[in-house]
PDB file of N, CA and C in Angstrom:
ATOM      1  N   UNK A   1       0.851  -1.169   0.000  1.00  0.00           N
ATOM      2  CA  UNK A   1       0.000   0.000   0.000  1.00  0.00           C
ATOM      3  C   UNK A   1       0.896   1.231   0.000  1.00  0.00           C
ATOM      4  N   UNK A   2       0.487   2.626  -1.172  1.00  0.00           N
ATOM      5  CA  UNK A   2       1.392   3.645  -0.668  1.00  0.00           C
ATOM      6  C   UNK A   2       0.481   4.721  -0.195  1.00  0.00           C
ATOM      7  N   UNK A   3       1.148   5.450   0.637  1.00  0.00           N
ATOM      8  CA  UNK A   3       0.569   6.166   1.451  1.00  0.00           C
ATOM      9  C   UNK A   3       1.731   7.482   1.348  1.00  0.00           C
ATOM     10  N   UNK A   4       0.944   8.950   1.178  1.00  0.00           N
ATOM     11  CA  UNK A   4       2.162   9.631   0.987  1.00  0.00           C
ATOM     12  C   UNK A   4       3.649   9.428   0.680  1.00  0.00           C
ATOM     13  N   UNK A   5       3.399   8.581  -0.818  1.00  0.00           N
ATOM     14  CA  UNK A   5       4.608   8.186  -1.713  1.00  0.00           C
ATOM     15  C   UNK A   5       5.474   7.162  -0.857  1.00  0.00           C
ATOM     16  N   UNK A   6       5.191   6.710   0.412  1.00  0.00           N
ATOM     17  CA  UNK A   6       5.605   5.721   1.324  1.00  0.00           C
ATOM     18  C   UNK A   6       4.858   4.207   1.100  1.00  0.00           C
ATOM     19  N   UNK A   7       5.928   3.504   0.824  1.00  0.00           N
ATOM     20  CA  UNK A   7       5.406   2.321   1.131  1.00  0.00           C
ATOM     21  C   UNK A   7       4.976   1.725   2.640  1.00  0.00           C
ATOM     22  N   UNK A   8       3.312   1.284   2.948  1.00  0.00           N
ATOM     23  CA  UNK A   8       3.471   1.000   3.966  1.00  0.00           C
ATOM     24  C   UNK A   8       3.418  -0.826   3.943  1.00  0.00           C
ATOM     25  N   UNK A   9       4.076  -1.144   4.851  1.00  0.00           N
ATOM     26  CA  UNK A   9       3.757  -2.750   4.708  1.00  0.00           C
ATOM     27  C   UNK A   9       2.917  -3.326   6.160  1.00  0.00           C
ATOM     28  N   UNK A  10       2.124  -3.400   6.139  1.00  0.00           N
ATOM     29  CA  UNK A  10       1.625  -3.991   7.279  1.00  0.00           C
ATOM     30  C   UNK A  10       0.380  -5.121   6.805  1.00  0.00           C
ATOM     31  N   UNK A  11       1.201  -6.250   7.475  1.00  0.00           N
ATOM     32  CA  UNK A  11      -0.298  -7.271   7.336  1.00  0.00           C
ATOM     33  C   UNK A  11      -1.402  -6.968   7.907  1.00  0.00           C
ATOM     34  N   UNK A  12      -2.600  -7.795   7.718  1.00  0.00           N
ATOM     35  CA  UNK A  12      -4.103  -7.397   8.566  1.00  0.00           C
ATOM     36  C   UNK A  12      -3.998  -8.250  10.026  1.00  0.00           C
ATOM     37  N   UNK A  13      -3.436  -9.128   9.741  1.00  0.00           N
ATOM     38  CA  UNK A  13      -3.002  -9.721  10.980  1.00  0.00           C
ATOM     39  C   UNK A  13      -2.236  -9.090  12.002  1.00  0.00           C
ATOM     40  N   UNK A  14      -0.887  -8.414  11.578  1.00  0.00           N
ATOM     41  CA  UNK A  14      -0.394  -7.233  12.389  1.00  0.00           C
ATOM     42  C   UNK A  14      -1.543  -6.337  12.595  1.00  0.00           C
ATOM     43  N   UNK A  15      -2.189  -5.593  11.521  1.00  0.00           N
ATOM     44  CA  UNK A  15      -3.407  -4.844  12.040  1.00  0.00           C
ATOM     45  C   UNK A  15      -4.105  -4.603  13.056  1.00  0.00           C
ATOM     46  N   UNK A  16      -4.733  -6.011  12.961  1.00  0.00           N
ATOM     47  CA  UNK A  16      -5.588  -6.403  13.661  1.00  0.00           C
ATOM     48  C   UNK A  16      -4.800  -6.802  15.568  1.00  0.00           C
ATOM     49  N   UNK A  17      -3.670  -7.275  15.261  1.00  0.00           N
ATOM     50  CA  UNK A  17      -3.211  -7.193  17.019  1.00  0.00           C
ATOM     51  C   UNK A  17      -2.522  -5.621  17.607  1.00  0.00           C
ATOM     52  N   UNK A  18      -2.540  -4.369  16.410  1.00  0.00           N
ATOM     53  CA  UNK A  18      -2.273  -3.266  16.740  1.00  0.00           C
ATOM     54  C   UNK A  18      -3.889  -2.830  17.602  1.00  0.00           C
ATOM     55  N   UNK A  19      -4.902  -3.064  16.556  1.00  0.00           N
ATOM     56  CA  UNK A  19      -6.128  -3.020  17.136  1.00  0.00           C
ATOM     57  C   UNK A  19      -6.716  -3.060  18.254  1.00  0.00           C
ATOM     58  N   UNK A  20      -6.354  -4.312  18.039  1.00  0.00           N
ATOM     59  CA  UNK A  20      -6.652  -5.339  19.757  1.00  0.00           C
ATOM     60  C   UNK A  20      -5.862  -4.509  20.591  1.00  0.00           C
ATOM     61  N   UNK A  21      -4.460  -4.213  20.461  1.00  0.00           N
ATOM     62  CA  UNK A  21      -4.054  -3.962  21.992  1.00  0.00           C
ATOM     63  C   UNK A  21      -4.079  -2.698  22.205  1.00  0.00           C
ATOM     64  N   UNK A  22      -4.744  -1.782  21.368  1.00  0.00           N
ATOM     65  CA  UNK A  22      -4.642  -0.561  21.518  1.00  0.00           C
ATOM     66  C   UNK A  22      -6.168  -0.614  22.363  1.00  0.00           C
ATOM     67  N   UNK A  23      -7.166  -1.274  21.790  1.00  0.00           N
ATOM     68  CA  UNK A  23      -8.669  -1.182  22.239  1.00  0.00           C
ATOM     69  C   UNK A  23      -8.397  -1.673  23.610  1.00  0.00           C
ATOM     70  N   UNK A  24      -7.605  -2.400  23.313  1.00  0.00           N
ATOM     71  CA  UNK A  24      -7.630  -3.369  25.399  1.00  0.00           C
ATOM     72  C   UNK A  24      -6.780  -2.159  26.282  1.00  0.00           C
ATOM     73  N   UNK A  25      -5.759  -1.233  25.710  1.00  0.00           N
ATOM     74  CA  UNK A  25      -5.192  -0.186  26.651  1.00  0.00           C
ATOM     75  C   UNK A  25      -6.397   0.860  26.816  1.00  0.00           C
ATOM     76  N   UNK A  26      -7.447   1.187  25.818  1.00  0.00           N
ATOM     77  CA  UNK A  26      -8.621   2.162  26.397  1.00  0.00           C
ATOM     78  C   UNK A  26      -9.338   1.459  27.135  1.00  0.00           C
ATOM     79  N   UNK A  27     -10.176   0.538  26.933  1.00  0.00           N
ATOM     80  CA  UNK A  27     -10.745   0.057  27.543  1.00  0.00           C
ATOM     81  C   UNK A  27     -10.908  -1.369  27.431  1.00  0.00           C
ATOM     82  N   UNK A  28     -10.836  -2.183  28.263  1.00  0.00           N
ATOM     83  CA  UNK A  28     -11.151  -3.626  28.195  1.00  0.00           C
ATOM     84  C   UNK A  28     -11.816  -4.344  27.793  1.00  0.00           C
ATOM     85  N   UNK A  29     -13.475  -3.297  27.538  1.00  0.00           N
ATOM     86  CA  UNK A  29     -15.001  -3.926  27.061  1.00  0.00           C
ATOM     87  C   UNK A  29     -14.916  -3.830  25.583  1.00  0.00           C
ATOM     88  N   UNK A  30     -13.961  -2.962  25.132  1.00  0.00           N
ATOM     89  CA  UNK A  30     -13.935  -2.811  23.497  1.00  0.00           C
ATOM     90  C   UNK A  30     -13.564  -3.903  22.669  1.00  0.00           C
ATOM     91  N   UNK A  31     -14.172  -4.094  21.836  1.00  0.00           N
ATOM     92  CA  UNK A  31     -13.874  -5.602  21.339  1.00  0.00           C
ATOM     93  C   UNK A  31     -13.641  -5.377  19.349  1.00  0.00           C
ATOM     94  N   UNK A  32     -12.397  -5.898  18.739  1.00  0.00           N
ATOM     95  CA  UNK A  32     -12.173  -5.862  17.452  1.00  0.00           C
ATOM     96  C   UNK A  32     -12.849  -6.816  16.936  1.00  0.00           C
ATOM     97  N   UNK A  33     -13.694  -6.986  15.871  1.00  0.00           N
ATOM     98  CA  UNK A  33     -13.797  -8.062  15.479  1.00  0.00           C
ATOM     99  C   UNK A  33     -12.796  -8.428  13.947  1.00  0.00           C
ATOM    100  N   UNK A  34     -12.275  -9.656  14.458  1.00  0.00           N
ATOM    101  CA  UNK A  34     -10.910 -10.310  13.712  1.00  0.00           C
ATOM    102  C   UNK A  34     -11.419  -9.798  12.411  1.00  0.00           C
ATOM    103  N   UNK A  35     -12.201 -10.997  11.722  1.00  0.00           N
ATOM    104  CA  UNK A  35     -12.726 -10.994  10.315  1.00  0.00           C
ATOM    105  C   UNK A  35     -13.083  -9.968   9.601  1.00  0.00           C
ATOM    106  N   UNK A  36     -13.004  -8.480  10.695  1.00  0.00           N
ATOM    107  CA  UNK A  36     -13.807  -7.716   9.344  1.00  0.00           C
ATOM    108  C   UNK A  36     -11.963  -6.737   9.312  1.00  0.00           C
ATOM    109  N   UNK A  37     -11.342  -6.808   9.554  1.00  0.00           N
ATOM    110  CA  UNK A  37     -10.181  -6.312   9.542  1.00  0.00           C
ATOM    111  C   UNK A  37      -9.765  -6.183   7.818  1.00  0.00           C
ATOM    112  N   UNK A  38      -9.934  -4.997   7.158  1.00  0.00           N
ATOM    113  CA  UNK A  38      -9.783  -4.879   6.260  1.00  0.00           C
ATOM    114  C   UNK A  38      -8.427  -3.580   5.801  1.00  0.00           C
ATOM    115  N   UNK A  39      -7.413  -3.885   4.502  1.00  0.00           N
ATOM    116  CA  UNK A  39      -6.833  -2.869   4.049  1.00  0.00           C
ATOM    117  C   UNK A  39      -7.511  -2.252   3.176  1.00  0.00           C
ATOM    118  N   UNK A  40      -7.984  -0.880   2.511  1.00  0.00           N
ATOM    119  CA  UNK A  40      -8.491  -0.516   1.988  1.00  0.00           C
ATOM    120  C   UNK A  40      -6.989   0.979   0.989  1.00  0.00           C
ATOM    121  N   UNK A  41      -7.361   0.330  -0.370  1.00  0.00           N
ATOM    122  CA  UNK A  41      -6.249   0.866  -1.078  1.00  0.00           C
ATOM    123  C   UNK A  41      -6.771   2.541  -1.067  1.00  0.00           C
ATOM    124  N   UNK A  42      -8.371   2.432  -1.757  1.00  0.00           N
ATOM    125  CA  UNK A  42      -8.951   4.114  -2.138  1.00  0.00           C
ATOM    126  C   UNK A  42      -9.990   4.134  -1.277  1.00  0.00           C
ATOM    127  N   UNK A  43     -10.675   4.857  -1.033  1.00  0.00           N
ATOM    128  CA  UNK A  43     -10.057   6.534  -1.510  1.00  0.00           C
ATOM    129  C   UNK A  43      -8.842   7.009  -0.913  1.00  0.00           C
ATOM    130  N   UNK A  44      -8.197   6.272   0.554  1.00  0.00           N
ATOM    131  CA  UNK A  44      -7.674   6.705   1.599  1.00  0.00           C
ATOM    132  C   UNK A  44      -7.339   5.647   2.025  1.00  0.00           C
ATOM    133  N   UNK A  45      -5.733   5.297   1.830  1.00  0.00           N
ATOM    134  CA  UNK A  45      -5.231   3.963   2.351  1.00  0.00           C
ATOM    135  C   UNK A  45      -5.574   4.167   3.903  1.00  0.00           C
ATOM    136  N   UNK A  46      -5.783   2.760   3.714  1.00  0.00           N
ATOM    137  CA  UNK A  46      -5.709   2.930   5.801  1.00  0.00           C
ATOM    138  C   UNK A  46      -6.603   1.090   5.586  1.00  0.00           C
ATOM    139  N   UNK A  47      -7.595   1.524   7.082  1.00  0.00           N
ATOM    140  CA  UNK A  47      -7.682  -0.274   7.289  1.00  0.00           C
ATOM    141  C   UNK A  47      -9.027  -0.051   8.238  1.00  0.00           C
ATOM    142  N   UNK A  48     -10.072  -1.166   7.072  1.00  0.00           N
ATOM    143  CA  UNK A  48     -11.673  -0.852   7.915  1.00  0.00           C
ATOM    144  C   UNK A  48     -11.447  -1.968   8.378  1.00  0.00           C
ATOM    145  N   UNK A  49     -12.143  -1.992  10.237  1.00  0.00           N
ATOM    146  CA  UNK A  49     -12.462  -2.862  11.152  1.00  0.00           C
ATOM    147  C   UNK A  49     -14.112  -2.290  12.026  1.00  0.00           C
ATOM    148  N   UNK A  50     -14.583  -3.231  12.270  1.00  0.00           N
ATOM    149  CA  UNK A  50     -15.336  -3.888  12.959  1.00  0.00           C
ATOM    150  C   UNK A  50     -15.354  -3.506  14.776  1.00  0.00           C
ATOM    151  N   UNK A  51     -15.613  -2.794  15.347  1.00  0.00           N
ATOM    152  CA  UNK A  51     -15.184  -2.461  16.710  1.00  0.00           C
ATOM    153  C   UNK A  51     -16.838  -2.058  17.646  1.00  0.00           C
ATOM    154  N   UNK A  52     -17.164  -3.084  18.356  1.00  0.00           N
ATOM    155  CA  UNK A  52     -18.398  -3.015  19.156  1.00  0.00           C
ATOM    156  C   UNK A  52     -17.518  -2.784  21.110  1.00  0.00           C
ATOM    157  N   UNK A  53     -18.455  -2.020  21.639  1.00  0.00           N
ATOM    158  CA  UNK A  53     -18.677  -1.867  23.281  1.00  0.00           C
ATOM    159  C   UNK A  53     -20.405  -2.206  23.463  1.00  0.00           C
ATOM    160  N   UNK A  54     -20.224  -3.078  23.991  1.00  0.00           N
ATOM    161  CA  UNK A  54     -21.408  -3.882  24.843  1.00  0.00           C
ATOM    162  C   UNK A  54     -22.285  -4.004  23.623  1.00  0.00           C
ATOM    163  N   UNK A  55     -23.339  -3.660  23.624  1.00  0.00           N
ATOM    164  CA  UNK A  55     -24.256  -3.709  22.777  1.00  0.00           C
ATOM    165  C   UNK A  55     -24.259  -2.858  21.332  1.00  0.00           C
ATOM    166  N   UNK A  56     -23.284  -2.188  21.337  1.00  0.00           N
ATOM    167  CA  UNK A  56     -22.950  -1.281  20.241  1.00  0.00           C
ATOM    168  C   UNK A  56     -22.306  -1.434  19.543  1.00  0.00           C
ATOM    169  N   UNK A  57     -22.354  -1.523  18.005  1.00  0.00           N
ATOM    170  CA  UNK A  57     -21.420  -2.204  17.044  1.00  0.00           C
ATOM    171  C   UNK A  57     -21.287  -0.936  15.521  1.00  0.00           C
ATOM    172  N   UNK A  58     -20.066  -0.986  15.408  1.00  0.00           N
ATOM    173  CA  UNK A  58     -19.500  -0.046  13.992  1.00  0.00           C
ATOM    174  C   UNK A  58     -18.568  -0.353  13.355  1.00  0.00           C
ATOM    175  N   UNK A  59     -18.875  -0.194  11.841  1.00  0.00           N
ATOM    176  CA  UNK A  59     -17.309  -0.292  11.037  1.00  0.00           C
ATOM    177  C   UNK A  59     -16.858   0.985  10.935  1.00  0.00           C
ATOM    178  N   UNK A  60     -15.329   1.073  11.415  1.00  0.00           N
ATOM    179  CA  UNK A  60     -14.670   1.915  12.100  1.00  0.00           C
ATOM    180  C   UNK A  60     -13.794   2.158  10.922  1.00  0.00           C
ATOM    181  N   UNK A  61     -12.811   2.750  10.357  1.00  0.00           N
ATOM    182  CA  UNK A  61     -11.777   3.389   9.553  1.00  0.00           C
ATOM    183  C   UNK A  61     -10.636   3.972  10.392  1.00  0.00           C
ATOM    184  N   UNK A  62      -9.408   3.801  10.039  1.00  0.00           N
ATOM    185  CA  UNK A  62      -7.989   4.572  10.742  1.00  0.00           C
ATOM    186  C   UNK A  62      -7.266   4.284   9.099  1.00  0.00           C
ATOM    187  N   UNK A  63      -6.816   5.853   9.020  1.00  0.00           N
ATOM    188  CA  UNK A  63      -6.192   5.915   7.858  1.00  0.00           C
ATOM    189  C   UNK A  63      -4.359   4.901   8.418  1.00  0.00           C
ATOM    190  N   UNK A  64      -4.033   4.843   7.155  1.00  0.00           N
ATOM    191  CA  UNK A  64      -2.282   4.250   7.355  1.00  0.00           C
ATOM    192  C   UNK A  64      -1.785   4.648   8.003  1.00  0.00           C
ATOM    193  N   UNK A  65      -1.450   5.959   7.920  1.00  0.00           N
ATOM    194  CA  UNK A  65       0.143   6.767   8.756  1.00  0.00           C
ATOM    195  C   UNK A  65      -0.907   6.221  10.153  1.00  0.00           C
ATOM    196  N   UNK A  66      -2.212   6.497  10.523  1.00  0.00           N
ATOM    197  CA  UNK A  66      -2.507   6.186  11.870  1.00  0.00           C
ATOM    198  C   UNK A  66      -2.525   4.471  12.516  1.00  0.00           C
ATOM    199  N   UNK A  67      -1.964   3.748  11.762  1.00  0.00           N
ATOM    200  CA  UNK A  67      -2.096   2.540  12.578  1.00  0.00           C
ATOM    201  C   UNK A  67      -0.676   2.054  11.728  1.00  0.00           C
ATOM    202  N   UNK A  68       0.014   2.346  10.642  1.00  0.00           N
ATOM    203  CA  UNK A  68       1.391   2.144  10.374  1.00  0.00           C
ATOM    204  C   UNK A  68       2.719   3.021  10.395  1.00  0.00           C
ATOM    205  N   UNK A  69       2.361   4.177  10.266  1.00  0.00           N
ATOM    206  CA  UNK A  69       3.099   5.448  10.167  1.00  0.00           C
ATOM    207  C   UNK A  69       4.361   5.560  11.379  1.00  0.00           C
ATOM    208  N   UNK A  70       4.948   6.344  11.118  1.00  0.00           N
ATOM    209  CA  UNK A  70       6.810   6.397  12.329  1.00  0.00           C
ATOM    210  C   UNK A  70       6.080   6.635  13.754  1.00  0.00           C
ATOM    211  N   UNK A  71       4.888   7.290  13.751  1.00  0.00           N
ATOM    212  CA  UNK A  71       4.790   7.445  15.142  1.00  0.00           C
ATOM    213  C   UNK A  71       2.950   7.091  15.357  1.00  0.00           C
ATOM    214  N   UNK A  72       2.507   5.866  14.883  1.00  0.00           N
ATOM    215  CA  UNK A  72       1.161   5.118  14.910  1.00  0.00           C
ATOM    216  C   UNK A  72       0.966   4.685  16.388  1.00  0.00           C
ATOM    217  N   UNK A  73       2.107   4.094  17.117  1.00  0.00           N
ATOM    218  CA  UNK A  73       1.500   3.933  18.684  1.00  0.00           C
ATOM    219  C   UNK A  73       1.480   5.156  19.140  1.00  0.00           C
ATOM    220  N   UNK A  74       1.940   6.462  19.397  1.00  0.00           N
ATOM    221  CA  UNK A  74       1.434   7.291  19.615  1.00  0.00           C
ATOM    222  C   UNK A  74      -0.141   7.737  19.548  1.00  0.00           C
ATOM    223  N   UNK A  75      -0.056   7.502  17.939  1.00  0.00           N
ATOM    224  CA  UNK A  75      -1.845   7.914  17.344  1.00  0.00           C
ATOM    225  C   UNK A  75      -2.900   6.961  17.649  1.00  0.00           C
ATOM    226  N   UNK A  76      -2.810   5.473  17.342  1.00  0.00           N
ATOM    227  CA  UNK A  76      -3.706   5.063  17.520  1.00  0.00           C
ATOM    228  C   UNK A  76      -4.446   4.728  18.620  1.00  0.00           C
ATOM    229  N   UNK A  77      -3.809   4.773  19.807  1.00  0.00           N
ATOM    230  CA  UNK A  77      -5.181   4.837  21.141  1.00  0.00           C
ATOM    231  C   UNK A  77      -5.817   6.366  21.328  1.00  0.00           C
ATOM    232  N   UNK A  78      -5.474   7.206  20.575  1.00  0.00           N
ATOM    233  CA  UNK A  78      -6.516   8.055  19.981  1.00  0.00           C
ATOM    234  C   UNK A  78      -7.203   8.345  19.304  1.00  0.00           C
ATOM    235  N   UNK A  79      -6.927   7.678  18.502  1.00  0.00           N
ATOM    236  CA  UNK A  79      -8.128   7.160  17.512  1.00  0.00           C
ATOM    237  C   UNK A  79      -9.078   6.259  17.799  1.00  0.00           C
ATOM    238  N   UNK A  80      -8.601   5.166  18.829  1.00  0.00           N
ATOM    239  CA  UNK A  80      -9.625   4.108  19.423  1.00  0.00           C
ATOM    240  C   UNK A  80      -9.970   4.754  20.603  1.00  0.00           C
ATOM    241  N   UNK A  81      -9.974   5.596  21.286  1.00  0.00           N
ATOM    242  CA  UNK A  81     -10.459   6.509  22.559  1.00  0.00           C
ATOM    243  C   UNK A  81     -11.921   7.269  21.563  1.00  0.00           C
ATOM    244  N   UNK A  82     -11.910   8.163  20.377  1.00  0.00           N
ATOM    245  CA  UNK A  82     -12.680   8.833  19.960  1.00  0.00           C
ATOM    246  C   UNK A  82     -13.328   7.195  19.071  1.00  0.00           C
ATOM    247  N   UNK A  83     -13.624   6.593  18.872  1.00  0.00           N
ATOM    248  CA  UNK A  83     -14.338   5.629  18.194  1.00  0.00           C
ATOM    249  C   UNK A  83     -14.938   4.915  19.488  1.00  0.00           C
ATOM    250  N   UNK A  84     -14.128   4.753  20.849  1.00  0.00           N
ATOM    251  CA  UNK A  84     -15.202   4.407  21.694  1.00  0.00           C
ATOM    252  C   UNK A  84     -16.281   5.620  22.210  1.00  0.00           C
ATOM    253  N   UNK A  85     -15.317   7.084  22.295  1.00  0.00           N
ATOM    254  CA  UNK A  85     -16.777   8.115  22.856  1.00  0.00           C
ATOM    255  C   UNK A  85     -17.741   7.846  21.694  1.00  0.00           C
ATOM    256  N   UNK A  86     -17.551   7.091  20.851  1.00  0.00           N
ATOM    257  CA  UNK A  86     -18.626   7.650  19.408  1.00  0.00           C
ATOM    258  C   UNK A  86     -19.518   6.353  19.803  1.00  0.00           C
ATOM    259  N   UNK A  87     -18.785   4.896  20.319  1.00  0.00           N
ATOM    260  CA  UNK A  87     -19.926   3.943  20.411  1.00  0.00           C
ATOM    261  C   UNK A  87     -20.662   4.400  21.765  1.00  0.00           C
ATOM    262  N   UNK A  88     -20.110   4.987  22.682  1.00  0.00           N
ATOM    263  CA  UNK A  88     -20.830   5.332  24.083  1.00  0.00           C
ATOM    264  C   UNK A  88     -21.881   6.010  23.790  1.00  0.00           C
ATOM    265  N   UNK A  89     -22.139   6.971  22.672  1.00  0.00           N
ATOM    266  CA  UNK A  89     -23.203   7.814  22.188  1.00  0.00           C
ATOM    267  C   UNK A  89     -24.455   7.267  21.412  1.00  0.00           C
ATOM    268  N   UNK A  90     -24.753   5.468  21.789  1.00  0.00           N
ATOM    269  CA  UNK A  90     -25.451   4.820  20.932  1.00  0.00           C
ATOM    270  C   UNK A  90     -25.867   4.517  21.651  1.00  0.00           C
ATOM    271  N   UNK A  91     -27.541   4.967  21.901  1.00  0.00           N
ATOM    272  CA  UNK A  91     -29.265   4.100  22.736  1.00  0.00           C
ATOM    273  C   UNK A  91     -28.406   3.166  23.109  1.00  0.00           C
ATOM    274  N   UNK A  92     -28.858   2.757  23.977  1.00  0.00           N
ATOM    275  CA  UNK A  92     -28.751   1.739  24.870  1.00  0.00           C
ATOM    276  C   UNK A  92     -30.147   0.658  24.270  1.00  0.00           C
ATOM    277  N   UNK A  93     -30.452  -0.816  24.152  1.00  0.00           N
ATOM    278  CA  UNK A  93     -31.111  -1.862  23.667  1.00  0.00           C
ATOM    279  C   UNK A  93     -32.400  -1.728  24.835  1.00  0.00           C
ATOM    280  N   UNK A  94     -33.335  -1.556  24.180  1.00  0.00           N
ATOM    281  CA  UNK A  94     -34.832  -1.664  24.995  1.00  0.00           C
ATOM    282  C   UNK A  94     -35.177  -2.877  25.389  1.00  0.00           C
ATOM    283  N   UNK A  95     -35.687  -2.973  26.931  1.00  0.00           N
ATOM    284  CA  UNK A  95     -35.532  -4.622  27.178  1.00  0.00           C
ATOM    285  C   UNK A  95     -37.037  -5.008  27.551  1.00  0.00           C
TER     286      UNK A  95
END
């Protein structure tokens, strides 16, 4: 994948355990789901996943430089901090 004339190389499998351990340092209840872990070349390299808290479920987007880029552990538990305030903002399931 290039990304600002940079090659980035990252498997979905790496991806996906950047994912995971970034979601488990915000919060513990946040959950990746493996399978939908996707690279996406256009419009905007980067990588769609799958990311539910409790009853709340979204396909989520983080461009490249944010989950591969020189300084991605920096970025990405901020990016998974604002994707969980965004699932916290979803009704709660009528029982």
């Amino acid at each position: 994948m290039r990304y600002n004339k940079k090659v980035i190389t990252l498997t979905e499998r790496e991806a996906y355990k950047r994912l995971r351990d970034a979601a488990g340092s915000v919060d513990r209840a946040l959950a990746v789901d493996r399978g939908s872990v996707r690279w996406r070349d256009t419009p905007v390299p980067g990588v769609l996943f799958g990311l539910a808290l409790g009853a709340a479920h979204a396909l989520m987007f983080v461009s490249g430089d944010d989950i591969a880029g020189q300084d991605w552990g920096d970025r990405l538990p901020g990016r998974i901090e604002a994707a969980r305030r965004y699932l916290l903002g979803f009704p709660r399931p009528a029982r």
